[in-house]
C-alpha atoms as a PDB file:
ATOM      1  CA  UNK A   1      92.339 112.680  82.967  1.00  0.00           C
ATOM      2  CA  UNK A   2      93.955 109.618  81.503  1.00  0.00           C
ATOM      3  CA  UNK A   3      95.432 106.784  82.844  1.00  0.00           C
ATOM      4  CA  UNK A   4      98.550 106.208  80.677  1.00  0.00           C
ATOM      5  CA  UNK A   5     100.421 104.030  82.372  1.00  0.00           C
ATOM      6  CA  UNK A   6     100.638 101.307  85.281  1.00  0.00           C
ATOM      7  CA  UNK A   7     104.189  99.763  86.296  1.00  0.00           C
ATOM      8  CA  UNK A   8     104.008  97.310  89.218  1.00  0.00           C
ATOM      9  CA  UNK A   9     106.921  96.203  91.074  1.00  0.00           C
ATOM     10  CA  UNK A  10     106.084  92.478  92.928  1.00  0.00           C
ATOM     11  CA  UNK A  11     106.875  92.377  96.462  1.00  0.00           C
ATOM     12  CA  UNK A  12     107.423  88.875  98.340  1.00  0.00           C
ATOM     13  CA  UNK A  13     106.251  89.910 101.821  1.00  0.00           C
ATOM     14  CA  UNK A  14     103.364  88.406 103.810  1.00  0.00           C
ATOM     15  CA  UNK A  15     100.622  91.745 103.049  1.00  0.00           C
ATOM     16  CA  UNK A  16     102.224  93.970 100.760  1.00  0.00           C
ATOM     17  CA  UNK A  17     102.187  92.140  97.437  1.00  0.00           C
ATOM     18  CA  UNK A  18     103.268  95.494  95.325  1.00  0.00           C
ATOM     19  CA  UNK A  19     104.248  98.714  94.411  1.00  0.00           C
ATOM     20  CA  UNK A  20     102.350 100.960  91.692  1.00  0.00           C
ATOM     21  CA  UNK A  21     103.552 103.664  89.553  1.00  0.00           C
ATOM     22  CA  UNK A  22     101.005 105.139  87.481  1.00  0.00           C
ATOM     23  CA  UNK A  23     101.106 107.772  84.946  1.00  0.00           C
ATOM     24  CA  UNK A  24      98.643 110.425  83.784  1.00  0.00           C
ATOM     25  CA  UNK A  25      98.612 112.096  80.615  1.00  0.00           C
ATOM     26  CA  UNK A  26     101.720 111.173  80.180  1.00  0.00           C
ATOM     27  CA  UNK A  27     102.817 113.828  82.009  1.00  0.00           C
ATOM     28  CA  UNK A  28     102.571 113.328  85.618  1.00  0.00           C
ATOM     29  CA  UNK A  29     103.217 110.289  87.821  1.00  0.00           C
ATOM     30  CA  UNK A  30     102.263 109.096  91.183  1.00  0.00           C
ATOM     31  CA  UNK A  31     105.043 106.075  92.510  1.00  0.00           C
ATOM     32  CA  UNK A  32     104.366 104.217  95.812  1.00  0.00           C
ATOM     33  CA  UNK A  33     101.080 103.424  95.556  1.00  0.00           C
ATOM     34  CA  UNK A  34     100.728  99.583  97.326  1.00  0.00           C
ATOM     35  CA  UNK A  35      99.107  96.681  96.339  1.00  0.00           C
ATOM     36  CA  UNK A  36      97.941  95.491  99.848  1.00  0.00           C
ATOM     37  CA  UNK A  37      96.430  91.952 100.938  1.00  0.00           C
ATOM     38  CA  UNK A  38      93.562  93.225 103.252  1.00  0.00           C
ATOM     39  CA  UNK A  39      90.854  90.944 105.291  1.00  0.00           C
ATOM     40  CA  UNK A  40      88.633  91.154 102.135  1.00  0.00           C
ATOM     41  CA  UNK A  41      91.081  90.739  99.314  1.00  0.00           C
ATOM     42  CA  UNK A  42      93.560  93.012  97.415  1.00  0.00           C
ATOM     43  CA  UNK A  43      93.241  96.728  98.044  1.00  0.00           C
ATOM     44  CA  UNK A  44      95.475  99.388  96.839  1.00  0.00           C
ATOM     45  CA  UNK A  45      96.422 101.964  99.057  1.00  0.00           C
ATOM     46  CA  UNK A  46      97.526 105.628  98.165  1.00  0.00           C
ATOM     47  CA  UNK A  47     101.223 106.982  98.590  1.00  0.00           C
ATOM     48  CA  UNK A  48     101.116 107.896 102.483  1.00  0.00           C
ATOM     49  CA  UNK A  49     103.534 109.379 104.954  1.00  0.00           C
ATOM     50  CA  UNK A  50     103.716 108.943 109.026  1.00  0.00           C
ATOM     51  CA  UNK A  51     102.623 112.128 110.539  1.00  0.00           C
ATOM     52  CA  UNK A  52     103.856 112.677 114.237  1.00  0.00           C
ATOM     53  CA  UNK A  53     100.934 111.222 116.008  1.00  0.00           C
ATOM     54  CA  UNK A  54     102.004 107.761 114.430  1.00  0.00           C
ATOM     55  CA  UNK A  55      99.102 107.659 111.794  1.00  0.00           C
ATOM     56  CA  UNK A  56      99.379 107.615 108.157  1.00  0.00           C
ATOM     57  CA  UNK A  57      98.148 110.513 105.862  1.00  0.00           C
ATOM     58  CA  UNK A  58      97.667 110.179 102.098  1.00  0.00           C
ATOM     59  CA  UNK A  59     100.037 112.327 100.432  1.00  0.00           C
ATOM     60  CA  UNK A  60      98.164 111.779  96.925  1.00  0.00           C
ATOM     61  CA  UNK A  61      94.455 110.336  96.736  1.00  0.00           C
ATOM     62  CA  UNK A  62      91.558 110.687  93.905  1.00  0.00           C
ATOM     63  CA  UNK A  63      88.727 113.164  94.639  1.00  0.00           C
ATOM     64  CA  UNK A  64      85.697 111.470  93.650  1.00  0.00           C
ATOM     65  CA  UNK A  65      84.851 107.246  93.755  1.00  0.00           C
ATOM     66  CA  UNK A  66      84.677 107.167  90.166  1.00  0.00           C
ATOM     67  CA  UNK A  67      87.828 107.799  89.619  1.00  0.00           C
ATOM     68  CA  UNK A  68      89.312 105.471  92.391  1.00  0.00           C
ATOM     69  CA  UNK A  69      87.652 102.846  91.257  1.00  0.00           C
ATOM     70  CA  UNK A  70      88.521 102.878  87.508  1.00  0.00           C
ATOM     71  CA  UNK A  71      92.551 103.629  88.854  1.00  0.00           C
ATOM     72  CA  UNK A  72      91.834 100.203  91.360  1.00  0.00           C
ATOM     73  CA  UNK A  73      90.709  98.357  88.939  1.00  0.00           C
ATOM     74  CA  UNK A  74      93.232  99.499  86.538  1.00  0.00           C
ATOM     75  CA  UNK A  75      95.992  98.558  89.101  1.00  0.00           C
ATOM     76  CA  UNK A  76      94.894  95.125  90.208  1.00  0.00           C
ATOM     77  CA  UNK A  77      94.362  94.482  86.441  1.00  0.00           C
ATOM     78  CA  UNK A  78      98.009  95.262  85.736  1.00  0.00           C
ATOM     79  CA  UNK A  79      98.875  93.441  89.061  1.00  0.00           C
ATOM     80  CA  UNK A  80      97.416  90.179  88.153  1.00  0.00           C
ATOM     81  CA  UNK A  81      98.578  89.997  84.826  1.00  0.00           C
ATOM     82  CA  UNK A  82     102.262  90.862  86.930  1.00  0.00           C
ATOM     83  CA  UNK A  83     101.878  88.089  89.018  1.00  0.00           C
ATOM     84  CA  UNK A  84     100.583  85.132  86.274  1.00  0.00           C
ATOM     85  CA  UNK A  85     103.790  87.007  84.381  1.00  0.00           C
ATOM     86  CA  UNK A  86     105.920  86.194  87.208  1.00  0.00           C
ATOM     87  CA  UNK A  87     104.833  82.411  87.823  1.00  0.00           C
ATOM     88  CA  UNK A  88     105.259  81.294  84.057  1.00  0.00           C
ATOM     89  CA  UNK A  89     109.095  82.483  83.995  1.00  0.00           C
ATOM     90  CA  UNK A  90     109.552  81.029  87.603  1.00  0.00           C
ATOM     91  CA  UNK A  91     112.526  78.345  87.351  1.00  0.00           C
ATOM     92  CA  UNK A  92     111.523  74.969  89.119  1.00  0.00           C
ATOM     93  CA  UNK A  93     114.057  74.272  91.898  1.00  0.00           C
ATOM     94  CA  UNK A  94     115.416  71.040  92.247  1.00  0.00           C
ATOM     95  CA  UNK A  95     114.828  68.863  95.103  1.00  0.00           C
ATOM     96  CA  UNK A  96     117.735  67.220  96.737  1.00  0.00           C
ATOM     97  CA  UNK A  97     118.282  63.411  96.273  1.00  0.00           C
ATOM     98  CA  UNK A  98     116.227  63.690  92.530  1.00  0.00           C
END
């Protein structure tokens, strides 16, 4: 399987620093994968829902570590490249009184 694609969609909250889409094949795609600020670094975190004992099930994951880590790595690639993106075509703001 082949990793087509990788959108990412920057988020400006405190942990969750983006949103993945990634395509394989180019023929199926996975959306709402998250590109999380954990107590180690940047993880990415499979689409999940809330199941009804308040915990969070993956509704899409990789079967074997290989794979996840070539898709992480992937991601976070795409995500930094997102972010240093971002940051050069950020407008200075003025400060009053200059």
């Amino acid at each position: 399987m082949e990793i087509t694609e990788v959108r990412i969609h920057l988020r400006n909250e405190a942990r969750l620093k983006a949103f993945a889409t990634v395509t394989f094949d180019n023929a199926f795609v996975v959306h709402n994968m998250k590109v999380v600020d954990g107590n180690t670094g940047l993880i990415v975190c499979m689409p999940s829902r809330k199941i009804k004992d308040g915990t969070y099930k993956d509704i899409a994951h990789p079967i074997h570590n290989e794979f996840r880590g070539k898709l992480e790595q992937l991601i976070l690639k795409e995500y930094e490249q997102a972010v240093a993106k971002a940051g050069s075509e950020a407008v200075p703001t003025q400060t009053e009184g200059f």
